[in-house]
C-alpha atoms as a PDB file:
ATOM      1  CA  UNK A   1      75.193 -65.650  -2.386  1.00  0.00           C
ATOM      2  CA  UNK A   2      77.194 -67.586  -4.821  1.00  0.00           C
ATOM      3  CA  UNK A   3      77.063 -70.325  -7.786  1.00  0.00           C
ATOM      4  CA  UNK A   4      80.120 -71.992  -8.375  1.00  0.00           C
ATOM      5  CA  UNK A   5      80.747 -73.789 -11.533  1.00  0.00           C
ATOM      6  CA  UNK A   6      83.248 -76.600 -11.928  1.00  0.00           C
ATOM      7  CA  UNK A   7      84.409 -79.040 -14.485  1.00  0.00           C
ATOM      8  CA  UNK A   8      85.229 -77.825 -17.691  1.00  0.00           C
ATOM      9  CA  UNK A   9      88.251 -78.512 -19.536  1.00  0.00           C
ATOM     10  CA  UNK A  10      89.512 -79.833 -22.894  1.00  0.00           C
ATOM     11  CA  UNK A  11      87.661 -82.737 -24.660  1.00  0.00           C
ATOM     12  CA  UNK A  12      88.088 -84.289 -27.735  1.00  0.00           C
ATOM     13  CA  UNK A  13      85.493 -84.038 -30.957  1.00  0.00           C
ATOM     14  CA  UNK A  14      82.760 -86.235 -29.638  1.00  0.00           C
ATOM     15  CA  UNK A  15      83.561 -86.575 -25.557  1.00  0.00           C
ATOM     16  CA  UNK A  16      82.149 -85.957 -23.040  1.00  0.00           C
ATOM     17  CA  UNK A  17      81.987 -83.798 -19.961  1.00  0.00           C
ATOM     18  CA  UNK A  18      79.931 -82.848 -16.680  1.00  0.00           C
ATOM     19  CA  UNK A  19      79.676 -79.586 -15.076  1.00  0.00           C
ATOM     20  CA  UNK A  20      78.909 -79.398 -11.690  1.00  0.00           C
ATOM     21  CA  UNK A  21      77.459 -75.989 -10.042  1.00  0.00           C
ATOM     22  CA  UNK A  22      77.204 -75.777  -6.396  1.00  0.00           C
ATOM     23  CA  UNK A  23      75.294 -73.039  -4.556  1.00  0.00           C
ATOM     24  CA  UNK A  24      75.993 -71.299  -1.076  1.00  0.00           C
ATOM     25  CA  UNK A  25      74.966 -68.384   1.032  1.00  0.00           C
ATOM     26  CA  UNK A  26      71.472 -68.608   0.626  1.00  0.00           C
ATOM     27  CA  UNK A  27      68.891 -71.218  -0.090  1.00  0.00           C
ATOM     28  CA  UNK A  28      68.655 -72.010  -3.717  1.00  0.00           C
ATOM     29  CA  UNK A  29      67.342 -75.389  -3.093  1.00  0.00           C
ATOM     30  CA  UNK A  30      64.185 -74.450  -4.778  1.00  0.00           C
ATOM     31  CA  UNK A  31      65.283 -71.905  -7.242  1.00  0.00           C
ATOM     32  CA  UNK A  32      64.810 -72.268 -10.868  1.00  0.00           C
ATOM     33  CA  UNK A  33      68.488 -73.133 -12.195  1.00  0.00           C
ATOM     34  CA  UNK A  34      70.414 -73.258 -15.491  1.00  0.00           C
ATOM     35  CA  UNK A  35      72.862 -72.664 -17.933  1.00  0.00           C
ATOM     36  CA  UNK A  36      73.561 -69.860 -20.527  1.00  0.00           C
ATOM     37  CA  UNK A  37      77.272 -70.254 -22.375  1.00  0.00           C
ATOM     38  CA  UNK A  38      79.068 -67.221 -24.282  1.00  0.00           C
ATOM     39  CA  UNK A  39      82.011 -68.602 -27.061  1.00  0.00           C
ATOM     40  CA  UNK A  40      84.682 -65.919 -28.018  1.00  0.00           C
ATOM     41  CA  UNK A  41      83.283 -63.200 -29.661  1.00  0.00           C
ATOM     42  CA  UNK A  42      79.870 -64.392 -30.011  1.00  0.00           C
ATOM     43  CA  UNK A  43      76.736 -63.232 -27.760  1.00  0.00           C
ATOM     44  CA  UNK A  44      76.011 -65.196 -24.533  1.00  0.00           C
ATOM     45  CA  UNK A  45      72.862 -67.804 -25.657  1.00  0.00           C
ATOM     46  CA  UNK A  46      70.445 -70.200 -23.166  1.00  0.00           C
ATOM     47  CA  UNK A  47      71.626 -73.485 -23.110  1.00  0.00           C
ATOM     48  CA  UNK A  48      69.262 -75.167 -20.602  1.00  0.00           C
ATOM     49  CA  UNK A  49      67.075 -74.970 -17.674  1.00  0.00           C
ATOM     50  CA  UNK A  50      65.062 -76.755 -14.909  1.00  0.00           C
ATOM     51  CA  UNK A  51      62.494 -76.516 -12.234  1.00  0.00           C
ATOM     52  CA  UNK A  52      63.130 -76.063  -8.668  1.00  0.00           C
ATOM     53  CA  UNK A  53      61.578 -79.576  -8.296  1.00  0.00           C
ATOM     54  CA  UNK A  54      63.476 -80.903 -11.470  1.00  0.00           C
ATOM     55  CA  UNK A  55      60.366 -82.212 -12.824  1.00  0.00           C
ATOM     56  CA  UNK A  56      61.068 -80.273 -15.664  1.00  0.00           C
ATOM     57  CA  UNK A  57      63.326 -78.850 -17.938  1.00  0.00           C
ATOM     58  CA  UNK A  58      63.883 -77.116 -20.917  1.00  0.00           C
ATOM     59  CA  UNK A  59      66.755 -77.199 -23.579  1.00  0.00           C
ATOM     60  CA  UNK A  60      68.372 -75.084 -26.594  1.00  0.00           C
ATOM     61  CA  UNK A  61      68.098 -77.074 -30.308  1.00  0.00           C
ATOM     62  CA  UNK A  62      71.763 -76.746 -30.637  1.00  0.00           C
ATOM     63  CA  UNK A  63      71.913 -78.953 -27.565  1.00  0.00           C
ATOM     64  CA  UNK A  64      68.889 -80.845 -27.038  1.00  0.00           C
ATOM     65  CA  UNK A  65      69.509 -84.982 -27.669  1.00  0.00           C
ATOM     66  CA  UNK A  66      72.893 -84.487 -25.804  1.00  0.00           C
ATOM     67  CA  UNK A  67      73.135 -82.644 -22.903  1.00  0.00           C
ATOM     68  CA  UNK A  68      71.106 -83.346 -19.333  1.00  0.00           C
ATOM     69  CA  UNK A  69      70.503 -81.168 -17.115  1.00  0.00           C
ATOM     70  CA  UNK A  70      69.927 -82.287 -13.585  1.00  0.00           C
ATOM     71  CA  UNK A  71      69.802 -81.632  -9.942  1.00  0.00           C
ATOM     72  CA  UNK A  72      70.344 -82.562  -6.394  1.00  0.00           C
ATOM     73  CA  UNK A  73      68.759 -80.257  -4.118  1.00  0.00           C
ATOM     74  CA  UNK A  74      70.102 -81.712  -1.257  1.00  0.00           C
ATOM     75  CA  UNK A  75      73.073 -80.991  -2.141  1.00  0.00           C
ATOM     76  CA  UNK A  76      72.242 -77.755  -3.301  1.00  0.00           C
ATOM     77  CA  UNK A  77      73.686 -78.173  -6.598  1.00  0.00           C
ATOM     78  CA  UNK A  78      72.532 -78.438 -10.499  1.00  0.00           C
ATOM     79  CA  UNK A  79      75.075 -80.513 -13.176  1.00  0.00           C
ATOM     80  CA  UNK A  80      74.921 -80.180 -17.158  1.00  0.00           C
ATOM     81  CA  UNK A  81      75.875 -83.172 -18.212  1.00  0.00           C
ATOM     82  CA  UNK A  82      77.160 -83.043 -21.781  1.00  0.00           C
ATOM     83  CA  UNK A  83      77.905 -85.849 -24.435  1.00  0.00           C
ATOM     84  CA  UNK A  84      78.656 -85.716 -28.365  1.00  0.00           C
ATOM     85  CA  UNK A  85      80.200 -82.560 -27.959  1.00  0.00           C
ATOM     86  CA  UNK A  86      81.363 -80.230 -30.905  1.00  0.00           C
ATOM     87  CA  UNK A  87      83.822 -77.792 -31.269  1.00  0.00           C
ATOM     88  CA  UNK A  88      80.917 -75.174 -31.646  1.00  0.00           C
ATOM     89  CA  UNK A  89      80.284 -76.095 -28.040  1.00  0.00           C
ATOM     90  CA  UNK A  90      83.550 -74.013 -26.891  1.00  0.00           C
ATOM     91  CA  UNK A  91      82.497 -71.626 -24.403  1.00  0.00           C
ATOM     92  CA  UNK A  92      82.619 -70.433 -21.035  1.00  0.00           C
ATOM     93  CA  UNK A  93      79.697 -72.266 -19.270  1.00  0.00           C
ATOM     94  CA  UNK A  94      77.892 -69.857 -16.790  1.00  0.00           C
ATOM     95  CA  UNK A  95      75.341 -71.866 -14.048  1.00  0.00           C
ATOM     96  CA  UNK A  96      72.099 -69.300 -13.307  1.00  0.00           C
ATOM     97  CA  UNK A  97      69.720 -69.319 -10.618  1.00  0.00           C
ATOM     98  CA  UNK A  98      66.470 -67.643  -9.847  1.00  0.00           C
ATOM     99  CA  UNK A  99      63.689 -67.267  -7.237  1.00  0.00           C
ATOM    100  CA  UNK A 100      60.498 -66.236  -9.711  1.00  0.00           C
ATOM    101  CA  UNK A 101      57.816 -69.161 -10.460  1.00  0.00           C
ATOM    102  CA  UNK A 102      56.973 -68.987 -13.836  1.00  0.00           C
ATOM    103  CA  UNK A 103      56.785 -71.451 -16.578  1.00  0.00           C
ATOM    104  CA  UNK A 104      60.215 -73.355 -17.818  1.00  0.00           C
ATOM    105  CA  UNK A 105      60.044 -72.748 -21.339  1.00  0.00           C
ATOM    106  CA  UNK A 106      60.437 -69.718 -23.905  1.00  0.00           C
ATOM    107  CA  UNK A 107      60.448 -67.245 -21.359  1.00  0.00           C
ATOM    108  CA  UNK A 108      63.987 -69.044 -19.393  1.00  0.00           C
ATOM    109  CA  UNK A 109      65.478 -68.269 -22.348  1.00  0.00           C
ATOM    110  CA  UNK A 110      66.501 -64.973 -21.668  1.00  0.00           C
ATOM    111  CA  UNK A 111      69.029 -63.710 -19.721  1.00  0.00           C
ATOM    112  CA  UNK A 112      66.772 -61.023 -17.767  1.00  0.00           C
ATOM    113  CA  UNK A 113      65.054 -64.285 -16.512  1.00  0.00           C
ATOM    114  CA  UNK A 114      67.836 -64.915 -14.149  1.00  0.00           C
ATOM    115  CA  UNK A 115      68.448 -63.168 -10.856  1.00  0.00           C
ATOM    116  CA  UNK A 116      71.937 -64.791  -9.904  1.00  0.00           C
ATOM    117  CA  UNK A 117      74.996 -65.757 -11.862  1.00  0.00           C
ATOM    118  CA  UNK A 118      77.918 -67.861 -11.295  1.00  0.00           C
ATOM    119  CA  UNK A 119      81.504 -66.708 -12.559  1.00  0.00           C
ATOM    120  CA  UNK A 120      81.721 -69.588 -15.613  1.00  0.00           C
ATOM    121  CA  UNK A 121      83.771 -72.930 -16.138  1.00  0.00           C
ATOM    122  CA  UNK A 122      85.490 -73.127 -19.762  1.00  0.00           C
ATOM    123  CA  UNK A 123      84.670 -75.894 -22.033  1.00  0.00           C
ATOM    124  CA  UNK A 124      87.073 -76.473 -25.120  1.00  0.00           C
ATOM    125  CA  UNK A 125      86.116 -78.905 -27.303  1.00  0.00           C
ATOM    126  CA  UNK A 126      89.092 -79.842 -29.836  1.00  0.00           C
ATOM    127  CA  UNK A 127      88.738 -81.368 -33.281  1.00  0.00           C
END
């Protein structure tokens, strides 16, 4: 059972980047999936999540308008796609999956929503 993250890196004020995160071990193909990110010293906070279908998704303010979120269940993978970025967006970028059904919203904002996490992909974004 395992989420690897890929794809960070250093980016200038207003780049962009995509992270990929591929699953394995188990079938996650239907599993809700998403991203939290934690910056240095600061608390780990939801960035975005979607549906095991994709049909739907849900995003943070700080990063709704720029980033995507998006998957390819055949390949077993989700990608956070993320443009405009800030230097407030430097963090370690942690993909999250989960088996439960409930709704994507409020509630996939917390941490305890998420059964499986993958071991983070830093993002530095310089100024």
């Amino acid at each position: 059972v395992q989420l690897q993250a890929s794809g960070g890196g250093l980016v200038q004020l207003g780049g962009s980047l995509s992270l990929p995160c591929a699953a394995s071990g188990r079938t996650f193909r239907m599993y809700t999936k998403g991203w939290f990110r934690q910056a240095p010293g600061k608390e780990r906070e939801f960035v975005a999540t979607i549906s095991g279908s994709g049909g739907t998704t849900y995003y943070a303010d700080s990063v709704k308008g720029r980033f995507t979120i998006s998957r390819d269940n055949a390949k077993n993978t989700v990608y956070l796609q993320m443009n405009s970025l800030k230097p407030e967006d430097t963090a370690v970028y942690y993909c999250v999956a989960d088996p439960r059904i409930f709704d994507i919203g409020p509630r996939r904002t917390s941490s305890s929503a998420y059964d499986y996490w993958g071991q983070g992909t830093e993002v530095t974004v310089s100024s």
